[in-house]
Protein backbone atom coordinates (compact mmCIF):
# COMPACT_ATOMS: atom_id res chain seq x y z
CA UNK A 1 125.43 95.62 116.56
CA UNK A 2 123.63 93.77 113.87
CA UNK A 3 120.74 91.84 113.46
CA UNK A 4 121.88 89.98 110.57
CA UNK A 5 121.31 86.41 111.48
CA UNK A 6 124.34 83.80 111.29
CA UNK A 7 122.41 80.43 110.67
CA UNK A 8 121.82 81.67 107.50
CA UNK A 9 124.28 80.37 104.77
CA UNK A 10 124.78 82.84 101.74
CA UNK A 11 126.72 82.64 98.42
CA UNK A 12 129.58 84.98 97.56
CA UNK A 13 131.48 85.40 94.42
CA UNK A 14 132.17 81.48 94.49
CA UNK A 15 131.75 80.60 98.41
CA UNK A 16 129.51 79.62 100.57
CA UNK A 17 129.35 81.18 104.19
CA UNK A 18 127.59 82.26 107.23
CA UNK A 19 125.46 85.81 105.97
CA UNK A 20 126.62 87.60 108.51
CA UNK A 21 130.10 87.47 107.70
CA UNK A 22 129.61 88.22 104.08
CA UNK A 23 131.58 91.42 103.03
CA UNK A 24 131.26 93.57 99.98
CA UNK A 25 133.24 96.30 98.87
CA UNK A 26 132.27 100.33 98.85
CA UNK A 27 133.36 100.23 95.24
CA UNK A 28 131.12 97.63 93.92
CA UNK A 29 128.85 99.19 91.53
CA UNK A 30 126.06 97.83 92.50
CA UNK A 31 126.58 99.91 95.90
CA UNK A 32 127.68 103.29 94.36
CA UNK A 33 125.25 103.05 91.42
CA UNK A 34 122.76 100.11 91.98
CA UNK A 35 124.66 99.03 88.61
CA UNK A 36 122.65 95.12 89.02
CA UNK A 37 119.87 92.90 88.45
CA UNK A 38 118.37 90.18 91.13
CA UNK A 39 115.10 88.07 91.16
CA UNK A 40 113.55 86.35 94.02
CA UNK A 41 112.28 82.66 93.77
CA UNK A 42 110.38 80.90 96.38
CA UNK A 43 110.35 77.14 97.69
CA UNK A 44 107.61 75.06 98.56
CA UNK A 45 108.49 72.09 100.35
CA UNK A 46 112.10 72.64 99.51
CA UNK A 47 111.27 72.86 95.80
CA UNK A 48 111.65 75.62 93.19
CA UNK A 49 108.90 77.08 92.33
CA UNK A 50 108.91 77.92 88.92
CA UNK A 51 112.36 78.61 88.99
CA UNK A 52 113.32 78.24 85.35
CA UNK A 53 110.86 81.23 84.69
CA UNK A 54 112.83 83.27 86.59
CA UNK A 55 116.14 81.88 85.49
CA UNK A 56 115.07 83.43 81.94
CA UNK A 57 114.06 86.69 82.97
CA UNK A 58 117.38 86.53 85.15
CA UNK A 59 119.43 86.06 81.96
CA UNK A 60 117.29 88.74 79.85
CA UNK A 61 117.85 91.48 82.52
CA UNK A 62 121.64 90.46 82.84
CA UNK A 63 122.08 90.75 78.68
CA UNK A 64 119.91 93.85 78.51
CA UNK A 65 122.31 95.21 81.02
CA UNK A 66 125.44 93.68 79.62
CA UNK A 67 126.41 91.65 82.74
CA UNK A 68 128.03 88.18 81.87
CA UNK A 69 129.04 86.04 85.11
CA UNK A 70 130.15 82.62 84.33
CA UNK A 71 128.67 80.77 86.84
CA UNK A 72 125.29 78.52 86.46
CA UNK A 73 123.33 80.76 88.51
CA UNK A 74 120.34 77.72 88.62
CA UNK A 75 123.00 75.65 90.29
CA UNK A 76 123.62 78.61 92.77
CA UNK A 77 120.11 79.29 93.85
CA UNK A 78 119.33 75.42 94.48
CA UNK A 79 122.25 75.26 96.41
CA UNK A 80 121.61 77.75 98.56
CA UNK A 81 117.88 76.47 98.87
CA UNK A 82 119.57 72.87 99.96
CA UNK A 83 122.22 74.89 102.65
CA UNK A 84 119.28 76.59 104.36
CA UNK A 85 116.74 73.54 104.44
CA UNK A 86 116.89 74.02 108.47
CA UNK A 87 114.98 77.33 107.97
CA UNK A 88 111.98 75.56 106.98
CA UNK A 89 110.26 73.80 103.88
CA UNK A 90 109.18 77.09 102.39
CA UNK A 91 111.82 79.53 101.27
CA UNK A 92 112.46 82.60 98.94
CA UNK A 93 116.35 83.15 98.05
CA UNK A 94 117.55 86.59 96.43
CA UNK A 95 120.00 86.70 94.42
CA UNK A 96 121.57 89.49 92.72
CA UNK A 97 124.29 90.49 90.41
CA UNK A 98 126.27 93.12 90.07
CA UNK A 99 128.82 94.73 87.57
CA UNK A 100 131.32 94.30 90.09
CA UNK A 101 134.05 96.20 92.04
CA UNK A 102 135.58 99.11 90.08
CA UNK A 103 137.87 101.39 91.01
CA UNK A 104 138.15 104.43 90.84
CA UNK A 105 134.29 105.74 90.92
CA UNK A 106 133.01 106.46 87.21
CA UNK A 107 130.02 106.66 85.60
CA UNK A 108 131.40 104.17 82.64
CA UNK A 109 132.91 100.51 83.75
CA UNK A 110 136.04 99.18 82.82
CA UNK A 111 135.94 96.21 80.76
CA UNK A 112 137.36 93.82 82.97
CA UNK A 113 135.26 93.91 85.48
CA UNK A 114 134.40 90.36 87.22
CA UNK A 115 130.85 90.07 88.19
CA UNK A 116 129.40 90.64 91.95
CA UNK A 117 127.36 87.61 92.83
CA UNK A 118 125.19 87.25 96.19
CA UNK A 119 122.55 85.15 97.37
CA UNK A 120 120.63 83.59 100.35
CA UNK A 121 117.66 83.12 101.66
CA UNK A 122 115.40 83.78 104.04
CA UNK A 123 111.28 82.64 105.32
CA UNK A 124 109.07 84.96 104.04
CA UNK A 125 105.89 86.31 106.01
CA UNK A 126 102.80 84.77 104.40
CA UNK A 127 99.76 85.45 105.17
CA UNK A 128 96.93 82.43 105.32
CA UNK A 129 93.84 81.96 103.19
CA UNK A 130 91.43 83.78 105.52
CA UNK A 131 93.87 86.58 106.62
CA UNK A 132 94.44 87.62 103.27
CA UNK A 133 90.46 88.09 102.85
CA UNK A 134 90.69 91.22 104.89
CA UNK A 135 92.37 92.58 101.13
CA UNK A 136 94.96 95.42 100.84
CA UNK A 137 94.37 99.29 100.50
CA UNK A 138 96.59 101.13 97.77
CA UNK A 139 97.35 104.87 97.73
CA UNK A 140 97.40 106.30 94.12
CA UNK A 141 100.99 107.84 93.70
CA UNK A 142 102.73 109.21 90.80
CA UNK A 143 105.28 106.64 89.21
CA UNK A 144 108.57 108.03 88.93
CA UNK A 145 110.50 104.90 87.76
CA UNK A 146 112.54 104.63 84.87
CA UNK A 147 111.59 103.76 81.46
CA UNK A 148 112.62 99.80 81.93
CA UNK A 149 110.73 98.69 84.24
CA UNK A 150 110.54 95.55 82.68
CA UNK A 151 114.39 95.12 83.58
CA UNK A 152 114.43 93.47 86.92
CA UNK A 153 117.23 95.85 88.10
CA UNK A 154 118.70 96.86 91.94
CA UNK A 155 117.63 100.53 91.51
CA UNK A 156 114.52 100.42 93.36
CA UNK A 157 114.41 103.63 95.28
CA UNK A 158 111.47 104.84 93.31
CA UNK A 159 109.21 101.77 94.95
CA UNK A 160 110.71 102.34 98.30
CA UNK A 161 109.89 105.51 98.41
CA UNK A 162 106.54 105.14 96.97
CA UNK A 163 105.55 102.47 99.30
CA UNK A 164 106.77 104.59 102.26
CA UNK A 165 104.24 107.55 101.30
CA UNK A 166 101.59 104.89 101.09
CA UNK A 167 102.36 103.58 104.44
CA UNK A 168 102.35 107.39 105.52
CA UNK A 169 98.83 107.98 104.93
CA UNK A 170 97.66 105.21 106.11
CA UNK A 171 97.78 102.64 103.12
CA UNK A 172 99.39 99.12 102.64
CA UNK A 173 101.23 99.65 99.67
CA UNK A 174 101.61 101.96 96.26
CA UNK A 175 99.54 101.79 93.33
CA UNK A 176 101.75 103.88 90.76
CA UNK A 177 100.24 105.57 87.94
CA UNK A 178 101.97 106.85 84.83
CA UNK A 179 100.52 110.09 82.90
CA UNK A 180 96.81 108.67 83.92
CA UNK A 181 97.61 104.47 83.45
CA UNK A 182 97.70 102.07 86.44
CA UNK A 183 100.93 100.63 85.99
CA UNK A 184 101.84 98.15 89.18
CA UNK A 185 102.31 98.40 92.88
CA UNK A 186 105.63 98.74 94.51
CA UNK A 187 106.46 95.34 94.52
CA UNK A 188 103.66 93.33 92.38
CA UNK A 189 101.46 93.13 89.74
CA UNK A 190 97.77 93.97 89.18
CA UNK A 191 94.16 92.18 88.45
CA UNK A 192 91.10 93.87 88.26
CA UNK A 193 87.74 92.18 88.07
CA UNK A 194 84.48 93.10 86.23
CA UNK A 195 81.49 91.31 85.62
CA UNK A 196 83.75 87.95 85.71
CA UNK A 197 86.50 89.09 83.87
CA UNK A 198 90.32 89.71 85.02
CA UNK A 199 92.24 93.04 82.93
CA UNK A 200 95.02 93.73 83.80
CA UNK A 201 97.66 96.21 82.19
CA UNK A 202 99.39 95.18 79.29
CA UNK A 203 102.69 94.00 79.30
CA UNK A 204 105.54 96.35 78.20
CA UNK A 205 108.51 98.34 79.24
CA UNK A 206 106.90 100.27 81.89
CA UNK A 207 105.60 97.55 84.10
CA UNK A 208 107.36 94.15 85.54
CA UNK A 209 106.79 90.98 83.55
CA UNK A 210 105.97 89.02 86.53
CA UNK A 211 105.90 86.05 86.80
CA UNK A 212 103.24 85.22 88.64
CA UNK A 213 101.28 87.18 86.63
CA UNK A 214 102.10 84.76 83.69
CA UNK A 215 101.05 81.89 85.86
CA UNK A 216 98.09 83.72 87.29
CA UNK A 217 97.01 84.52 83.54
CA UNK A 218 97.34 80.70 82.63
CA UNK A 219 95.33 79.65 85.37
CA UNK A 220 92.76 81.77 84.25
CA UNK A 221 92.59 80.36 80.77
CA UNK A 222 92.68 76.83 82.32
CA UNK A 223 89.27 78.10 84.39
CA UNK A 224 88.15 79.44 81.26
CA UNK A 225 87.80 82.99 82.46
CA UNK A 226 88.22 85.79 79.86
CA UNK A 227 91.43 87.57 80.41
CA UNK A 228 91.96 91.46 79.12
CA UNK A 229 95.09 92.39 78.93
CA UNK A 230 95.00 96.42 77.63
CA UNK A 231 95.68 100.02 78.69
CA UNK A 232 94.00 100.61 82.07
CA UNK A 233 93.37 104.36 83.22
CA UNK A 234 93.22 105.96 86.96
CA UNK A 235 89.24 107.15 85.61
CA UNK A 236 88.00 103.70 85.57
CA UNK A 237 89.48 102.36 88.70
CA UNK A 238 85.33 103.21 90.20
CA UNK A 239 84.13 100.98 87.84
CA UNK A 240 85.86 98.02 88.51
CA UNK A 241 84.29 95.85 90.87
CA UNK A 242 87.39 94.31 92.73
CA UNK A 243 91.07 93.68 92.45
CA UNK A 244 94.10 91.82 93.41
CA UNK A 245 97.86 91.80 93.47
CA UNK A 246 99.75 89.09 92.06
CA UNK A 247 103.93 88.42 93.01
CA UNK A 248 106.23 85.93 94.20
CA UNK A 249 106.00 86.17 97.87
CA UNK A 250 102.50 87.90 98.30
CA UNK A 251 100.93 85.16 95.72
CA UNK A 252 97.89 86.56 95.37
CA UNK A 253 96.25 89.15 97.75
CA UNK A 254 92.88 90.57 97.24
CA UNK A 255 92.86 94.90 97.34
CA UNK A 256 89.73 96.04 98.65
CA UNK A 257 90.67 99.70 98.52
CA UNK A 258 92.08 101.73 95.91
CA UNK A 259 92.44 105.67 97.51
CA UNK A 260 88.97 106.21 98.70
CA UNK A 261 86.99 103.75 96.58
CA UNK A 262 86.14 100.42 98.44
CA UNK A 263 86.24 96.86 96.32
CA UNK A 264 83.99 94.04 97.58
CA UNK A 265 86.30 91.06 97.87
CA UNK A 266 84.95 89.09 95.40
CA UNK A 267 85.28 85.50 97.59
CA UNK A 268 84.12 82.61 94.71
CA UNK A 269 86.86 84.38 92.47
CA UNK A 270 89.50 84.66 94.73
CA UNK A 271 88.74 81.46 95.89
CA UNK A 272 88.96 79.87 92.73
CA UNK A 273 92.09 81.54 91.67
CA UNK A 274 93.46 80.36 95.17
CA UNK A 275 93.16 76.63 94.73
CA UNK A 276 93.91 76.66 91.60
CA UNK A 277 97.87 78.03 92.40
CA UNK A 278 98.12 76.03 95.35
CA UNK A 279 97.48 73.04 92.99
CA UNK A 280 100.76 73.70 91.35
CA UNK A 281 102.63 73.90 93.94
């Protein structure tokens, strides 16, 4: 039995078809090794949202990981978003790439190896204006990712398993932390607010370049808020005086608890911040 549903139409190495009767083989890479990128895009009434922005990071993670498919994957993901209109006017569609089938199973690839390509899409959960004002409570954990984090890439069983400790004790979600810096959550970026100001950690190797947190950093030059982007450590999370998260499906989500310390929610802000992304939509 499976719960995958069948009204769903995917994409498949060149085909569309039902996504419950897509089929990939044990020796694709991205199965034995998690040897792929992906990115997630959403929809709002059946229109990319920002999808070129995540067409480019797309095509950095695929050259930074030497994976060259052929195909237009732009035309793919608005295709797909087209094929699944009947699922509603907002979407997301995931769509990932793999090195490809190889066989036997080695650590190197051969060089002729053709490209897995999947995608399809789905209606994410979101949460409304006033539900999202309850805010989000992080567990501190230890980040045990790899040193590209900036590579959008399939191996994400560090974030699973850090969100699943979270979720143990009693916590929505992950806040890793890397030799004393606040790094990201398990799936999003990070704000912090001070005295009217956003920081948030500075954008390198170690953390995702989101891009949501681009957008979110635009709209706060447009509202003429001072932005800080810089090193942030685990000592001054007490002396911020709230937070958010920032990422394609969760948009943005006040945190009003970080371990044991509680944030106020910081309303006008989030408020602000609010409208102001919904106006782009």
């Amino acid at each position: 039995m499976t719960n995958i549903p069948s009204n769903v139409q995917a994409y498949y190495n060149g085909a569309f078809l039902p996504l419950d009767q897509v089929s990939i083989s044990p020796f694709d890479r991205g199965f034995l090794f998690g040897d792929g990128v992906y990115e997630v895009i959403v929809s709002y009434d059946s229109k990319p949202f920002y999808l070129d922005q995540h067409m480019e990071r797309l095509e950095r993670s695929l050259k930074f990981c030497r994976i060259a498919p052929q195909q237009d994957m732009t035309e793919i993901v608005e295709a797909l978003f087209e094929k699944n209109r009947h699922l509603g006017n907002h979407l997301a569609c995931y769509l990932q790439i793999s090195r490809g089938v190889d066989y036997p199973r080695q650590h190197q690839h051969s060089s002729n190896v053709e490209p897995t390509i999947f995608g399809y899409c789905f209606a994410p959960v979101i949460k409304s204006f006033e539900d999202k004002k309850t805010g989000l409570s992080l567990k501190t954990v230890a980040d045990i990712r790899w040193l590209h984090c900036d590579i959008k890439a399939i191996t994400l069983l560090p974030n699973g398993l850090a969100k699943q400790q979270a979720i143990d004790l009693g916590y929505d979600d992950a806040l890793q932390i890397r030799e004393g810096e606040v790094k990201e959550t398990s799936s999003g970026n990070i704000f912090f607010v001070k005295q009217n100001t956003l920081y948030t950690p500075e954008s390198d190797n170690e953390i995702l370049h989101g891009v949501t947190r681009k957008l979110l950093s635009e709209i706060a030059k447009a509202e003429a808020l001072e932005l800080v982007e810089r090193k942030i450590f685990t000592e001054e999370l007490t002396e911020f005086t709230g937070a958010f998260l920032c990422s394609t499906i969760s948009e943005i989500t006040p945190i009003t608890q970080i371990d044991e310390y509680v944030y106020s929610l910081n309303e006008d802000l989030y408020t602000r911040l609010h409208l102001a992304f919904n106006a782009l939509k």
